[in-house]
N, C-alpha and C. Protein backbone atom coordinates (compact mmCIF):
# COMPACT_ATOMS: atom_id res chain seq x y z
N UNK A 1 0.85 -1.17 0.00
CA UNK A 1 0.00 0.00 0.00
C UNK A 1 0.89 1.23 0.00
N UNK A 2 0.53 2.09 -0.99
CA UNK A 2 0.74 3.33 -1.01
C UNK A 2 0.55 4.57 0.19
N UNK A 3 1.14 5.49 0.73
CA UNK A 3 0.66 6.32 1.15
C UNK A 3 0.62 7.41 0.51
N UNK A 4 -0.50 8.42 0.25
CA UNK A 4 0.25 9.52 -0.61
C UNK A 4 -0.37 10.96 0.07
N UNK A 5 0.16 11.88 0.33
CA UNK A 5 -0.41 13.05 1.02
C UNK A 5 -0.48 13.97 0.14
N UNK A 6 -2.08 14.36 -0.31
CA UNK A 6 -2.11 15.67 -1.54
C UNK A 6 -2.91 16.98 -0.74
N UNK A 7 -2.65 17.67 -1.28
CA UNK A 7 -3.90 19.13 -0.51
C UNK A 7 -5.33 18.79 -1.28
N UNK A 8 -5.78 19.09 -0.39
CA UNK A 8 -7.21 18.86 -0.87
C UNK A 8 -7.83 19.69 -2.01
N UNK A 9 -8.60 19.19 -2.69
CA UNK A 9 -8.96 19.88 -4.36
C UNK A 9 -7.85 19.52 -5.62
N UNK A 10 -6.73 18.95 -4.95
CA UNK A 10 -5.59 18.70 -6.25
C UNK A 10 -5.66 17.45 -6.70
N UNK A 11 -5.59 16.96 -7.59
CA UNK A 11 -5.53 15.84 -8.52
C UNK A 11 -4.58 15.05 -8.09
N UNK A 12 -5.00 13.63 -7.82
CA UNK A 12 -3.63 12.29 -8.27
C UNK A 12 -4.09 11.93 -9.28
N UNK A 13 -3.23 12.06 -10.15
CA UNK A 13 -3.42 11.38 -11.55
C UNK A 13 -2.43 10.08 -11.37
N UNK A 14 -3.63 9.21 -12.33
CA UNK A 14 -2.75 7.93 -12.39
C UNK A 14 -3.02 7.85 -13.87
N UNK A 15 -2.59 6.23 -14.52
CA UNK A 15 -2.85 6.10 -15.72
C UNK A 15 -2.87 4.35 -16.18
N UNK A 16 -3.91 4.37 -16.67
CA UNK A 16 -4.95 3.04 -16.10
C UNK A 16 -4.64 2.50 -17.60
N UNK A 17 -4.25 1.74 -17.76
CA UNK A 17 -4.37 0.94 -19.64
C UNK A 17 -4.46 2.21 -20.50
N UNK A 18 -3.31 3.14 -20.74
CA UNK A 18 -3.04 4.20 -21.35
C UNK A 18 -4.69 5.30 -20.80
N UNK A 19 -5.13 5.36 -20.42
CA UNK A 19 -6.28 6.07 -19.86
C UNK A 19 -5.88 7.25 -18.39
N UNK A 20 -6.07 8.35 -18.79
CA UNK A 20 -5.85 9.33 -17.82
C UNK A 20 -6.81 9.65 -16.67
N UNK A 21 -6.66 8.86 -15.50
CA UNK A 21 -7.42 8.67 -14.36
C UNK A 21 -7.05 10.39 -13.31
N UNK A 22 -8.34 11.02 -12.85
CA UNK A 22 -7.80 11.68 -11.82
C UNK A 22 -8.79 11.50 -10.31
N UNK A 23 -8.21 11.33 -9.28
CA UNK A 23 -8.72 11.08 -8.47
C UNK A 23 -8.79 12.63 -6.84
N UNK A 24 -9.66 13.00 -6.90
CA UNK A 24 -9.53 14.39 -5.73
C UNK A 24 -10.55 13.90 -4.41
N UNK A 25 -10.09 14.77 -3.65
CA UNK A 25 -9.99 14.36 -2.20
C UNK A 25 -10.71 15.83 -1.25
N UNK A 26 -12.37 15.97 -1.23
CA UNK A 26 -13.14 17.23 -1.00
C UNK A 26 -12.80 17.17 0.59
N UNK A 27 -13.25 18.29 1.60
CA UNK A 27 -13.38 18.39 2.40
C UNK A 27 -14.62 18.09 2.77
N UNK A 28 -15.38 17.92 3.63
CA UNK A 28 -16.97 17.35 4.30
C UNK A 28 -17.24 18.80 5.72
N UNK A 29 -18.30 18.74 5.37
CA UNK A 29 -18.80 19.78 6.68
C UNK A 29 -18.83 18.73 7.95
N UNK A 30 -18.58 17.38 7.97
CA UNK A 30 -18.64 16.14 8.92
C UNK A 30 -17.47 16.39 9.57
N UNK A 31 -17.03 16.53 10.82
CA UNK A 31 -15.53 16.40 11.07
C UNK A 31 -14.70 15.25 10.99
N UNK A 32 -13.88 15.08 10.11
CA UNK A 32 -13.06 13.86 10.31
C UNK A 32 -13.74 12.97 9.01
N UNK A 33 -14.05 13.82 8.05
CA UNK A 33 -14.45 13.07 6.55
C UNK A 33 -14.17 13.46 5.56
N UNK A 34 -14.05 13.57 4.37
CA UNK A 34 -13.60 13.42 3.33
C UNK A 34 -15.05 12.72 2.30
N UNK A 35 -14.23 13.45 1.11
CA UNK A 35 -15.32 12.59 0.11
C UNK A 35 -13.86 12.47 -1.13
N UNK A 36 -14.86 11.61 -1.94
CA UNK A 36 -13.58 11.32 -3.16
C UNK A 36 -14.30 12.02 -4.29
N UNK A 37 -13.94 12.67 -5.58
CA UNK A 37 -14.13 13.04 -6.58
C UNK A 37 -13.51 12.19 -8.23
N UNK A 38 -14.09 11.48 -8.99
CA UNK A 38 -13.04 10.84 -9.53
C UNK A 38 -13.19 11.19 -11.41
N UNK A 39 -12.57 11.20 -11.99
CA UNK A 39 -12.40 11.73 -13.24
C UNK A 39 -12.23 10.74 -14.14
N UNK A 40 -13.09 10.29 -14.97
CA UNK A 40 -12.00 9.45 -15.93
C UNK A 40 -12.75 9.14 -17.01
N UNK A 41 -12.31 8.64 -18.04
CA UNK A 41 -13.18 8.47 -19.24
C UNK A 41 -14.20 7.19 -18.66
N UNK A 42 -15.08 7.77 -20.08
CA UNK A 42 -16.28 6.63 -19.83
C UNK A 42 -15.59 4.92 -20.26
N UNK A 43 -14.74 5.23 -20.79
CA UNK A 43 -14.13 3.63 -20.96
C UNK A 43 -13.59 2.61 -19.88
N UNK A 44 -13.39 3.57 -18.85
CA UNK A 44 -12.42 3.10 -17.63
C UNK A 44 -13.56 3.12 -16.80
N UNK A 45 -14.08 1.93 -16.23
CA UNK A 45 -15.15 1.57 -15.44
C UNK A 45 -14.43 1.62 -14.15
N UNK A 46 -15.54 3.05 -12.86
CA UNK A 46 -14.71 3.15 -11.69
C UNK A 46 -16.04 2.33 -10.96
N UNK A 47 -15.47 1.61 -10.02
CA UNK A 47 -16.78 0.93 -9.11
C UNK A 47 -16.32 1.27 -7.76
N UNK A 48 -16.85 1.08 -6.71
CA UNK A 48 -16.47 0.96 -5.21
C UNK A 48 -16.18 -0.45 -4.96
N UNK A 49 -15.57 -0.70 -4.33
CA UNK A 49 -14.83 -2.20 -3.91
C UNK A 49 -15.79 -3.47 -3.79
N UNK A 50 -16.60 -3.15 -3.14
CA UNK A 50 -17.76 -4.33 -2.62
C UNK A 50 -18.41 -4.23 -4.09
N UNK A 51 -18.80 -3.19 -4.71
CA UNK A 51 -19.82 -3.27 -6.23
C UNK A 51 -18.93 -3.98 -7.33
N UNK A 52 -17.25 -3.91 -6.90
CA UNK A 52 -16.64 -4.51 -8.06
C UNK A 52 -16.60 -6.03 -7.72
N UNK A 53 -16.14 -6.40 -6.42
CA UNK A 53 -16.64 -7.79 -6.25
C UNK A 53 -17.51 -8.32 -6.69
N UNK A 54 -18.94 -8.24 -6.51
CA UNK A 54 -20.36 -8.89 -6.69
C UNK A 54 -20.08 -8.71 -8.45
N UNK A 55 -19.80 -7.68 -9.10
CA UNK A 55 -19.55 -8.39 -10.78
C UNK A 55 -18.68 -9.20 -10.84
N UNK A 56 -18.14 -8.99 -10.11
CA UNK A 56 -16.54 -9.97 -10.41
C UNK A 56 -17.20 -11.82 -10.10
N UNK A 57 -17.69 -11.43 -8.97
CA UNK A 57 -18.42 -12.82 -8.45
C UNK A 57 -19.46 -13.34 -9.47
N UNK A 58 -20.47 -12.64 -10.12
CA UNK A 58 -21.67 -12.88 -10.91
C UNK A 58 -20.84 -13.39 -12.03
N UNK A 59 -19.89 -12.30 -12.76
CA UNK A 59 -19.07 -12.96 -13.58
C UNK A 59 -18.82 -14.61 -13.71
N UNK A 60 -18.45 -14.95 -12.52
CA UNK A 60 -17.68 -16.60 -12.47
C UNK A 60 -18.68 -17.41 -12.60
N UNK A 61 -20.07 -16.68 -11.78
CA UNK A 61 -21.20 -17.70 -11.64
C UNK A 61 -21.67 -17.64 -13.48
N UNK A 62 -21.71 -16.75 -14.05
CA UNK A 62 -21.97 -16.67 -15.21
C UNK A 62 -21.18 -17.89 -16.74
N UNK A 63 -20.01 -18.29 -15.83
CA UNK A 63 -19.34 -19.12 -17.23
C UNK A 63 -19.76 -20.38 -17.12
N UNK A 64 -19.58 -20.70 -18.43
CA UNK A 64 -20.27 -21.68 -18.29
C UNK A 64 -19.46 -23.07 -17.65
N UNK A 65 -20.10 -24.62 -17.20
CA UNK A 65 -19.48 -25.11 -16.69
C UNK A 65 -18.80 -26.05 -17.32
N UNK A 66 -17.70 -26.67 -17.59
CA UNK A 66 -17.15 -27.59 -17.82
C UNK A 66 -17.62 -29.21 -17.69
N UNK A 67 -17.89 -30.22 -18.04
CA UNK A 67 -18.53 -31.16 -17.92
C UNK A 67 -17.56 -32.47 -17.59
């Protein structure tokens, strides 16, 4: 794992299968929260962790079976 410390409102850009990802980091009126902002083309599918699992999972249930 990475650590990376940015000011808030500034871009981490990464770069995903030649695709220019940016990822920002808002302040919250909540104390002690944060929100994420994320940028990226419509080609580069962003999910949240648990939503990418369950495709990932449906996926497997989806092939077909071997006999």
């Amino acid at each position: 794992m990475h650590i990376v410390t940015l000011p808030f409102e500034e871009p981490l850009v990464l770069t995903i299968q030649g695709e220019t990802v940016k990822i920002y980091a808002f302040k919250t009126t909540e104390h002690g929260n944060i929100k994420f902002g994320i940028e990226a083309p419509r080609s580069v599918h962003v999910h949240r962790e648990e939503i990418y699992l369950a495709i990932k999972s449906q996926q497997q249930q989806d092939l077909p079976r071997e006999s």
